[in-house]
PDB file of N, CA and C in Angstrom:
ATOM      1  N   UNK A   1      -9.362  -8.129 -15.010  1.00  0.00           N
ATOM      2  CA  UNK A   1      -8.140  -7.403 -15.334  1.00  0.00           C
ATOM      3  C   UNK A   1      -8.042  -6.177 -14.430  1.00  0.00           C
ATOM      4  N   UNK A   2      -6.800  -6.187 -14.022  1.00  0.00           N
ATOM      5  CA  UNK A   2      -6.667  -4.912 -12.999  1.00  0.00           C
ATOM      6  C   UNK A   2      -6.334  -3.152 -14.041  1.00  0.00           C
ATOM      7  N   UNK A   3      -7.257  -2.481 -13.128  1.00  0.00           N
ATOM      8  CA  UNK A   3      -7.014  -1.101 -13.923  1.00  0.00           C
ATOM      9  C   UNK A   3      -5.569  -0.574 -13.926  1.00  0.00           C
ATOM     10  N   UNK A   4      -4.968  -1.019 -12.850  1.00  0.00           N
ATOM     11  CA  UNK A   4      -3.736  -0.524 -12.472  1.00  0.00           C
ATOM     12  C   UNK A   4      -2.469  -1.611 -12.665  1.00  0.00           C
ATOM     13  N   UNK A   5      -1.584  -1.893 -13.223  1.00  0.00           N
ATOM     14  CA  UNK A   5      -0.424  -2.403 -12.712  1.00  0.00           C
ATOM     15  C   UNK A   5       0.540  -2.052 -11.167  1.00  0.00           C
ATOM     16  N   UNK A   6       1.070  -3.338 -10.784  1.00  0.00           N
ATOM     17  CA  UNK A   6       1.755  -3.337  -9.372  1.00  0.00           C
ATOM     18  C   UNK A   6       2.682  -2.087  -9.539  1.00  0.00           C
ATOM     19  N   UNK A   7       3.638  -1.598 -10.721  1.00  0.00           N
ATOM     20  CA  UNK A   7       4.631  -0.646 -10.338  1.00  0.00           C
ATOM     21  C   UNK A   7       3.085   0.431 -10.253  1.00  0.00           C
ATOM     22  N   UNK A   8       2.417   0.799 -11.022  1.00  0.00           N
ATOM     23  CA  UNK A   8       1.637   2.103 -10.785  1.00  0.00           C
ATOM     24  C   UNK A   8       0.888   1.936  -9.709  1.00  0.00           C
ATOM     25  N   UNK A   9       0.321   1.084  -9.212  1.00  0.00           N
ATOM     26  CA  UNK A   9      -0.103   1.082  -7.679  1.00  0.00           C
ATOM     27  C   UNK A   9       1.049   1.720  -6.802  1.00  0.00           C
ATOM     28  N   UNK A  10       1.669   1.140  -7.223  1.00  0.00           N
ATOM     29  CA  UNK A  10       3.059   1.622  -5.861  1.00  0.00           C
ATOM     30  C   UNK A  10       3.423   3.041  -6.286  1.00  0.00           C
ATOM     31  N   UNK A  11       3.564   3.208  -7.518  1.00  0.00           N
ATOM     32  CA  UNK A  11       3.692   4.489  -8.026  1.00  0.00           C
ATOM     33  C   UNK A  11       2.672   5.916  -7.127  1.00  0.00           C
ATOM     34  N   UNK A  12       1.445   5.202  -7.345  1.00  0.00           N
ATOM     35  CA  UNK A  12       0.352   6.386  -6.379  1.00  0.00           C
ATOM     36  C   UNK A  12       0.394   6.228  -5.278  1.00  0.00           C
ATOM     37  N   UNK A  13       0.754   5.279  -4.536  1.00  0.00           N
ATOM     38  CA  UNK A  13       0.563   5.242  -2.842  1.00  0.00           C
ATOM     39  C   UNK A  13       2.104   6.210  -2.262  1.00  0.00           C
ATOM     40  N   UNK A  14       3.415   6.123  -3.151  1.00  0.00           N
ATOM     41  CA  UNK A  14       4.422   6.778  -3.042  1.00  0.00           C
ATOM     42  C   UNK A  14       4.225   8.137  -3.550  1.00  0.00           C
ATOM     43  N   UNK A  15       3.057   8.857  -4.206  1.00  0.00           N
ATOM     44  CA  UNK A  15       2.672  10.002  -5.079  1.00  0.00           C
ATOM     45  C   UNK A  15       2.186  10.529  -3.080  1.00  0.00           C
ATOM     46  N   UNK A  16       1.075   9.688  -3.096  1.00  0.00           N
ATOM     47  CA  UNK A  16       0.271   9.993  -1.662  1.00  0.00           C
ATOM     48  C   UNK A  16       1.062  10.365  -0.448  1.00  0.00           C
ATOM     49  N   UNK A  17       2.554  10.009  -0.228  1.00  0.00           N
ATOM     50  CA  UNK A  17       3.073   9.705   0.898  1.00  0.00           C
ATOM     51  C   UNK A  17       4.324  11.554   0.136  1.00  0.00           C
ATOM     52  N   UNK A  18       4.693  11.206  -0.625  1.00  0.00           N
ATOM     53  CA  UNK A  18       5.478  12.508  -1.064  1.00  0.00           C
ATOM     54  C   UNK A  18       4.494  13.554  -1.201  1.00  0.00           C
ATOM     55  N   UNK A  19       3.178  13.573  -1.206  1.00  0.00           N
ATOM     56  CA  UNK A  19       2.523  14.984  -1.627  1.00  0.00           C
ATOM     57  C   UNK A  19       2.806  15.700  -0.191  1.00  0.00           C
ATOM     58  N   UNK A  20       2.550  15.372   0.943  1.00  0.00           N
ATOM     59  CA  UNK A  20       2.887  16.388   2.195  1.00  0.00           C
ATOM     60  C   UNK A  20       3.500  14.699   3.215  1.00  0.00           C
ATOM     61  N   UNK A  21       4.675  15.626   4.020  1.00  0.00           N
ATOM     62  CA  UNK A  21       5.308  14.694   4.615  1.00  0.00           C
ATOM     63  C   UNK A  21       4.580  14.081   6.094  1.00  0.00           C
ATOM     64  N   UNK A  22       3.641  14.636   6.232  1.00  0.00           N
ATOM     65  CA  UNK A  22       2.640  13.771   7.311  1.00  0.00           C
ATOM     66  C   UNK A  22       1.850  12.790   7.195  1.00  0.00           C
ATOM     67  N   UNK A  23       1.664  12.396   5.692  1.00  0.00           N
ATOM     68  CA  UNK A  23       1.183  11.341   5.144  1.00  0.00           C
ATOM     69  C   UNK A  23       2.091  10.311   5.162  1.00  0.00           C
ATOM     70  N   UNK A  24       3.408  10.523   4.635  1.00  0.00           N
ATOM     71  CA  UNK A  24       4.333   9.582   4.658  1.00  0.00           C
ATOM     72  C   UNK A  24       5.224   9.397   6.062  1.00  0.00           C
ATOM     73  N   UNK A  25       4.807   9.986   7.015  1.00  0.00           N
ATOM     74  CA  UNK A  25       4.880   9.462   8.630  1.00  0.00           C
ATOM     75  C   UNK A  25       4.719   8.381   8.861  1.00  0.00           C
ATOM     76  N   UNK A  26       2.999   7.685   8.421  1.00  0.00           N
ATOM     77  CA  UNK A  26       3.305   6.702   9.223  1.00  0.00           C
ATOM     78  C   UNK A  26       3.306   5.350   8.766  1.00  0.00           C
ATOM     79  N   UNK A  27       4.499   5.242   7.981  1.00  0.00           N
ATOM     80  CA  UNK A  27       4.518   4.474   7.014  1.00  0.00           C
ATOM     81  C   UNK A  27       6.354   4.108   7.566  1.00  0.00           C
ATOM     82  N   UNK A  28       6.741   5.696   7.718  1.00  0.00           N
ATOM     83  CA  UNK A  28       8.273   5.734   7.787  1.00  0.00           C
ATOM     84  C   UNK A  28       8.580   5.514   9.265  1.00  0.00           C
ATOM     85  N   UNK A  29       7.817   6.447  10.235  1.00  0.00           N
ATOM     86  CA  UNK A  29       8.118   6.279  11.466  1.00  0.00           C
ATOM     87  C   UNK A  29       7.202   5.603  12.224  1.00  0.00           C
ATOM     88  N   UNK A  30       5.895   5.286  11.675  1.00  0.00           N
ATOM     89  CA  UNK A  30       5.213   4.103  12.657  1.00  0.00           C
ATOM     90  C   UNK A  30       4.339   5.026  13.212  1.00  0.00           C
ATOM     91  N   UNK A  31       4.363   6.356  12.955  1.00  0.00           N
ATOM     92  CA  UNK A  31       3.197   7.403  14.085  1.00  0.00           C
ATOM     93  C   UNK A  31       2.467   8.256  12.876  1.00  0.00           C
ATOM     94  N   UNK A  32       1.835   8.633  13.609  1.00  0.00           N
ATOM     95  CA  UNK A  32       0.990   9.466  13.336  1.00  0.00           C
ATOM     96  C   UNK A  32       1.286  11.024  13.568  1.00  0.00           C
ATOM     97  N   UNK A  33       1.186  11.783  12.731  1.00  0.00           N
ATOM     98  CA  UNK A  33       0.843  13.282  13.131  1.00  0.00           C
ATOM     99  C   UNK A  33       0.200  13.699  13.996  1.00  0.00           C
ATOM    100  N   UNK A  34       1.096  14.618  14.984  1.00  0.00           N
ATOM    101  CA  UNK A  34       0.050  14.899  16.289  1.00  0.00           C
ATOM    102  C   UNK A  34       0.032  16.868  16.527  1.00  0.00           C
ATOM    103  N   UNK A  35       0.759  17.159  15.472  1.00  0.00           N
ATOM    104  CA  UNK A  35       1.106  18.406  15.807  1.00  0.00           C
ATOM    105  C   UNK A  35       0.830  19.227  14.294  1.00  0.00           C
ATOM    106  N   UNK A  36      -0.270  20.294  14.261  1.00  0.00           N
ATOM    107  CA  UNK A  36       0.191  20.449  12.716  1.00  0.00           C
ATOM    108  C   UNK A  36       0.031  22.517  12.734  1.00  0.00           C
ATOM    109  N   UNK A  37       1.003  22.743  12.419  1.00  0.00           N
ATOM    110  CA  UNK A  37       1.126  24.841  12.729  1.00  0.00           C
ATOM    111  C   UNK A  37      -0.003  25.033  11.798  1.00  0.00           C
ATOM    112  N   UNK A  38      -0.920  24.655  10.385  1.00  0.00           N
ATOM    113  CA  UNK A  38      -2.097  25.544  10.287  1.00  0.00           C
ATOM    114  C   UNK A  38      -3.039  24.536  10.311  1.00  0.00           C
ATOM    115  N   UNK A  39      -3.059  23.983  11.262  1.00  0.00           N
ATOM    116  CA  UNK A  39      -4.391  23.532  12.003  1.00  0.00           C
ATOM    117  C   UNK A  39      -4.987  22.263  10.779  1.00  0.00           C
ATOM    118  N   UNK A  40      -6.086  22.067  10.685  1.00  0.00           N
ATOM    119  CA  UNK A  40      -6.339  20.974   9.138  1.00  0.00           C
ATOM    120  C   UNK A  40      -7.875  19.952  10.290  1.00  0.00           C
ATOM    121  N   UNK A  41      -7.822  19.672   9.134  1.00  0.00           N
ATOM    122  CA  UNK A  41      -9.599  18.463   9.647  1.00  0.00           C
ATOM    123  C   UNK A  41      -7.966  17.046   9.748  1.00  0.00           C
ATOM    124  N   UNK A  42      -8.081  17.027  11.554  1.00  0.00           N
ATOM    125  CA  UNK A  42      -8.120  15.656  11.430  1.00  0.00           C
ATOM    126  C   UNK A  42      -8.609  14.224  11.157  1.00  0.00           C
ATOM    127  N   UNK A  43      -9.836  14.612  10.871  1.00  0.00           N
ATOM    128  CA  UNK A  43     -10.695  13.456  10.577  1.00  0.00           C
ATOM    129  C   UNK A  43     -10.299  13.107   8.716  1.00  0.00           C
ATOM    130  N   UNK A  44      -9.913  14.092   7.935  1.00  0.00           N
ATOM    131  CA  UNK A  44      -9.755  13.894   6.794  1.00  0.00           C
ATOM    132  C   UNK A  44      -8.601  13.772   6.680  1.00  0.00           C
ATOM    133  N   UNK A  45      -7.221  13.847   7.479  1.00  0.00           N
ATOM    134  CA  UNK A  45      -5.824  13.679   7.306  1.00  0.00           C
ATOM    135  C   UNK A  45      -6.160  11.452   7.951  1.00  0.00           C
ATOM    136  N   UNK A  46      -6.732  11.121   8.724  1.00  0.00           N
ATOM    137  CA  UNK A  46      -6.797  10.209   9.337  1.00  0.00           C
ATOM    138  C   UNK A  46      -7.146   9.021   8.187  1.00  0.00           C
ATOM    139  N   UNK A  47      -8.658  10.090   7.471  1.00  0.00           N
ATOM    140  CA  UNK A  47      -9.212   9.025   6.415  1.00  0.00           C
ATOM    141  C   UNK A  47      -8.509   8.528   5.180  1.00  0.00           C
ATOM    142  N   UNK A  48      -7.411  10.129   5.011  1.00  0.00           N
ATOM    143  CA  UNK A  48      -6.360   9.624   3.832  1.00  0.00           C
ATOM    144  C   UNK A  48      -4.892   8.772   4.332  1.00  0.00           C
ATOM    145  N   UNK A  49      -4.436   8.659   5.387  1.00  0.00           N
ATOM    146  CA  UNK A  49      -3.704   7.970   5.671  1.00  0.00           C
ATOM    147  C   UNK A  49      -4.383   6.539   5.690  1.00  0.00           C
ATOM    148  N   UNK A  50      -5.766   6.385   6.698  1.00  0.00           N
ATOM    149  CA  UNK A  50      -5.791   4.556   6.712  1.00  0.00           C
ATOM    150  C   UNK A  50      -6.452   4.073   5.339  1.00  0.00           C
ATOM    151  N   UNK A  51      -6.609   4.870   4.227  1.00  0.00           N
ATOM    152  CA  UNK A  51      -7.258   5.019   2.703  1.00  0.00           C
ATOM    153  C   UNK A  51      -5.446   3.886   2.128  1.00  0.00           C
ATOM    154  N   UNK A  52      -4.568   5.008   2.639  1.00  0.00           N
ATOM    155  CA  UNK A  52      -3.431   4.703   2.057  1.00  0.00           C
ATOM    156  C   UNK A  52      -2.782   3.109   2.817  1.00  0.00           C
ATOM    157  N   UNK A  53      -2.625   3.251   4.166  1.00  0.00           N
ATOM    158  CA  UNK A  53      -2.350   2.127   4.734  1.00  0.00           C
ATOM    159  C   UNK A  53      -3.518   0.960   3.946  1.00  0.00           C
ATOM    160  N   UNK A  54      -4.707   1.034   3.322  1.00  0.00           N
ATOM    161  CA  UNK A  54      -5.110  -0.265   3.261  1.00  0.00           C
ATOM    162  C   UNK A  54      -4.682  -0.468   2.075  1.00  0.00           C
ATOM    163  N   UNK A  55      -4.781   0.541   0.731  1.00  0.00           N
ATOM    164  CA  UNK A  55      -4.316   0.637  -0.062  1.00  0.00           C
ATOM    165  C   UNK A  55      -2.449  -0.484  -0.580  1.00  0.00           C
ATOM    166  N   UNK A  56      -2.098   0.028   0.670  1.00  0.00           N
ATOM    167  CA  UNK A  56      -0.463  -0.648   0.450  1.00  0.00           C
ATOM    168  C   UNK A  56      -0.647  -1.911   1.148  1.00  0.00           C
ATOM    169  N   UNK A  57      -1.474  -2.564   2.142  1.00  0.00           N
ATOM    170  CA  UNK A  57      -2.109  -3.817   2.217  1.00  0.00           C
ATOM    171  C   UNK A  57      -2.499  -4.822   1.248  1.00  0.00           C
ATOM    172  N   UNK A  58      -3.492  -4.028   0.656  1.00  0.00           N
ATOM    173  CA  UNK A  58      -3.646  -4.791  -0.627  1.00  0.00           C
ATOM    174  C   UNK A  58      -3.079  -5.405  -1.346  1.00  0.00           C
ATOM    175  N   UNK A  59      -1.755  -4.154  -1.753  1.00  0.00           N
ATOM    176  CA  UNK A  59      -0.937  -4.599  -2.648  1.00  0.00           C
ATOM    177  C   UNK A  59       0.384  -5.456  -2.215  1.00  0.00           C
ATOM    178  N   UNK A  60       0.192  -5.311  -0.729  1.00  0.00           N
ATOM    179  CA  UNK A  60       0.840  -6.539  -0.323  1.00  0.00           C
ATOM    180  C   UNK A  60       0.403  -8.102  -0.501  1.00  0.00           C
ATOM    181  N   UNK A  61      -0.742  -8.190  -0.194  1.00  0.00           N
ATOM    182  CA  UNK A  61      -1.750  -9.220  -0.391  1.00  0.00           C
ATOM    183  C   UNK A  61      -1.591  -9.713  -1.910  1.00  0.00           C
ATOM    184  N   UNK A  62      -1.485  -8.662  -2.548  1.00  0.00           N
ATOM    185  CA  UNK A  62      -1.964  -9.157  -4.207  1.00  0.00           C
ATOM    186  C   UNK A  62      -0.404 -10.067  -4.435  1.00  0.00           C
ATOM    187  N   UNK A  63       0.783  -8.982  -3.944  1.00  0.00           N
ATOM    188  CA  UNK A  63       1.893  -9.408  -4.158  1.00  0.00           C
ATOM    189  C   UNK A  63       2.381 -10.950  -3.587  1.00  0.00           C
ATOM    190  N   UNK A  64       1.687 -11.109  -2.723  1.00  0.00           N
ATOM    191  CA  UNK A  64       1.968 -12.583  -1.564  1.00  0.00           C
ATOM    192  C   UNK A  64       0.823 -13.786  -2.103  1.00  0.00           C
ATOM    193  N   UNK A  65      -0.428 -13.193  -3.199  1.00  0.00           N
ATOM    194  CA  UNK A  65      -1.076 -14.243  -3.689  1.00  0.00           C
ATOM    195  C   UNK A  65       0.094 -14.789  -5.113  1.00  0.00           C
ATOM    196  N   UNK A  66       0.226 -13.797  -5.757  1.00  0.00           N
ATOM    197  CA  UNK A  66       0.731 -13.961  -6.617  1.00  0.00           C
ATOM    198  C   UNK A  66       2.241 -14.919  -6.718  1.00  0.00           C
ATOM    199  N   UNK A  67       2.786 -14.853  -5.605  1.00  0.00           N
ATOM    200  CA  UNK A  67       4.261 -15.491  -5.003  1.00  0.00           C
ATOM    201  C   UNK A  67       3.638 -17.203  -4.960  1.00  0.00           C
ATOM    202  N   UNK A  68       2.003 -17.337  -4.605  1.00  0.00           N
ATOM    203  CA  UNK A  68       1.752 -18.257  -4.266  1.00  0.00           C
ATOM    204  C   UNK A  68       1.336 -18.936  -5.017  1.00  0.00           C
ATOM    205  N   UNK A  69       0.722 -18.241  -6.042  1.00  0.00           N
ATOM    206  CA  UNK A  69      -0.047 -18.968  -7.305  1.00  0.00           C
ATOM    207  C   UNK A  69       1.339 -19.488  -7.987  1.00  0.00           C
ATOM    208  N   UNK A  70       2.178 -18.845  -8.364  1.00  0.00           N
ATOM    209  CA  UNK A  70       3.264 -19.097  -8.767  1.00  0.00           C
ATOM    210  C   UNK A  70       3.772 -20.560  -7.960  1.00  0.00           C
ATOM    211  N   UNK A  71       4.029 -20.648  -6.892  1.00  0.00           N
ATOM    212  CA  UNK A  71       4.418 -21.762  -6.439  1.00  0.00           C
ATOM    213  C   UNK A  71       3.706 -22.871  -6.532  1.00  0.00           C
ATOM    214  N   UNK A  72       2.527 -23.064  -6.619  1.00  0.00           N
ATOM    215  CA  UNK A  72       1.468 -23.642  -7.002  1.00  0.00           C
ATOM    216  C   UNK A  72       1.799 -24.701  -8.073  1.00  0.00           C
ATOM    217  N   UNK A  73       1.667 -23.248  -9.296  1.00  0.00           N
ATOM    218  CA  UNK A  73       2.119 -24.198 -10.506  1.00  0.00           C
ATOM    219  C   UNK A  73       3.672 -24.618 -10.905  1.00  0.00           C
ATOM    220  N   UNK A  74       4.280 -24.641 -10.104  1.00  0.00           N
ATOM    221  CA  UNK A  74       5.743 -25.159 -10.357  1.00  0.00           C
ATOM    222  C   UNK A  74       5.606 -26.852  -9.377  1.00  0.00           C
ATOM    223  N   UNK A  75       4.484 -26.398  -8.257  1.00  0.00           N
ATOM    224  CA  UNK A  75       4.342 -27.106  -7.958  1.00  0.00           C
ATOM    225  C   UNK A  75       2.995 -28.574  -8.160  1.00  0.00           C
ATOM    226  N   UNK A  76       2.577 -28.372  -8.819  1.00  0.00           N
ATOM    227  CA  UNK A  76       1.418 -29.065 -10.361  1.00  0.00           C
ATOM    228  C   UNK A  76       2.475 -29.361 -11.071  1.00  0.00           C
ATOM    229  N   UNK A  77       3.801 -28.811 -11.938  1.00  0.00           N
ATOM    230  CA  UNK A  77       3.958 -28.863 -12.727  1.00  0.00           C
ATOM    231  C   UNK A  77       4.995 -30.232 -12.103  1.00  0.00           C
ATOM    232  N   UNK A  78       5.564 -30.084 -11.653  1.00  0.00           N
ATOM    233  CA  UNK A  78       6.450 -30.958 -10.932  1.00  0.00           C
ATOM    234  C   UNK A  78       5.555 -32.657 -10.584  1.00  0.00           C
ATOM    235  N   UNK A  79       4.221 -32.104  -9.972  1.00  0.00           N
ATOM    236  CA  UNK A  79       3.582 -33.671  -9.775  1.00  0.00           C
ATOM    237  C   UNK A  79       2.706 -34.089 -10.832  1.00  0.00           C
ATOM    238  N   UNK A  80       2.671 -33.421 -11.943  1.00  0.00           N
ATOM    239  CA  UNK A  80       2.572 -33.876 -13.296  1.00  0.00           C
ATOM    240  C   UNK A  80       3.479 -34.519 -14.167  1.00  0.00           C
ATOM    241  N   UNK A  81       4.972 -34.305 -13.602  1.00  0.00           N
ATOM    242  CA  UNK A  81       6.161 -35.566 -14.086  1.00  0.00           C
ATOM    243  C   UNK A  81       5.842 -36.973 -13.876  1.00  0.00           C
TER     244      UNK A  81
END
């Protein structure tokens, strides 16, 4: 059983991307932050973005098994007529 449901997954990865708008860069425009006025650990802006990019992977994945399992059994159910 998953701890999380699909809307609250999506719910926190959209929490992650609205908390500061350089997170939700590169999601929206495809880049990365290259410029930041008070400075910051890029290594820890990097780890929470590809944290988040795998994060919304996943839940792509989960979403595209699930499309499939589904087809599955419509499709069982059909060669069980």
């Amino acid at each position: 059983m998953p701890i999380a449901t699909r809307p609250e997954k999506q719910q926190v990865i959209q929490a992650m991307k609205d908390s500061n708008k350089k997170y939700a860069k590169p999601f929206e425009k495809g880049k990365m932050s290259t410029f930041s006025i008070m400075g910051g650990n890029w290594e820890e802006y990097a780890a929470i973005v590809m944290d988040m990019v795998t994060a919304d992977t996943l839940l792509e994945v989960d979403e595209k098994l699930e499309r499939l399992n589904t087809n599955i059994e419509k499709l069982i159910a059909v060669l069980q007529k």
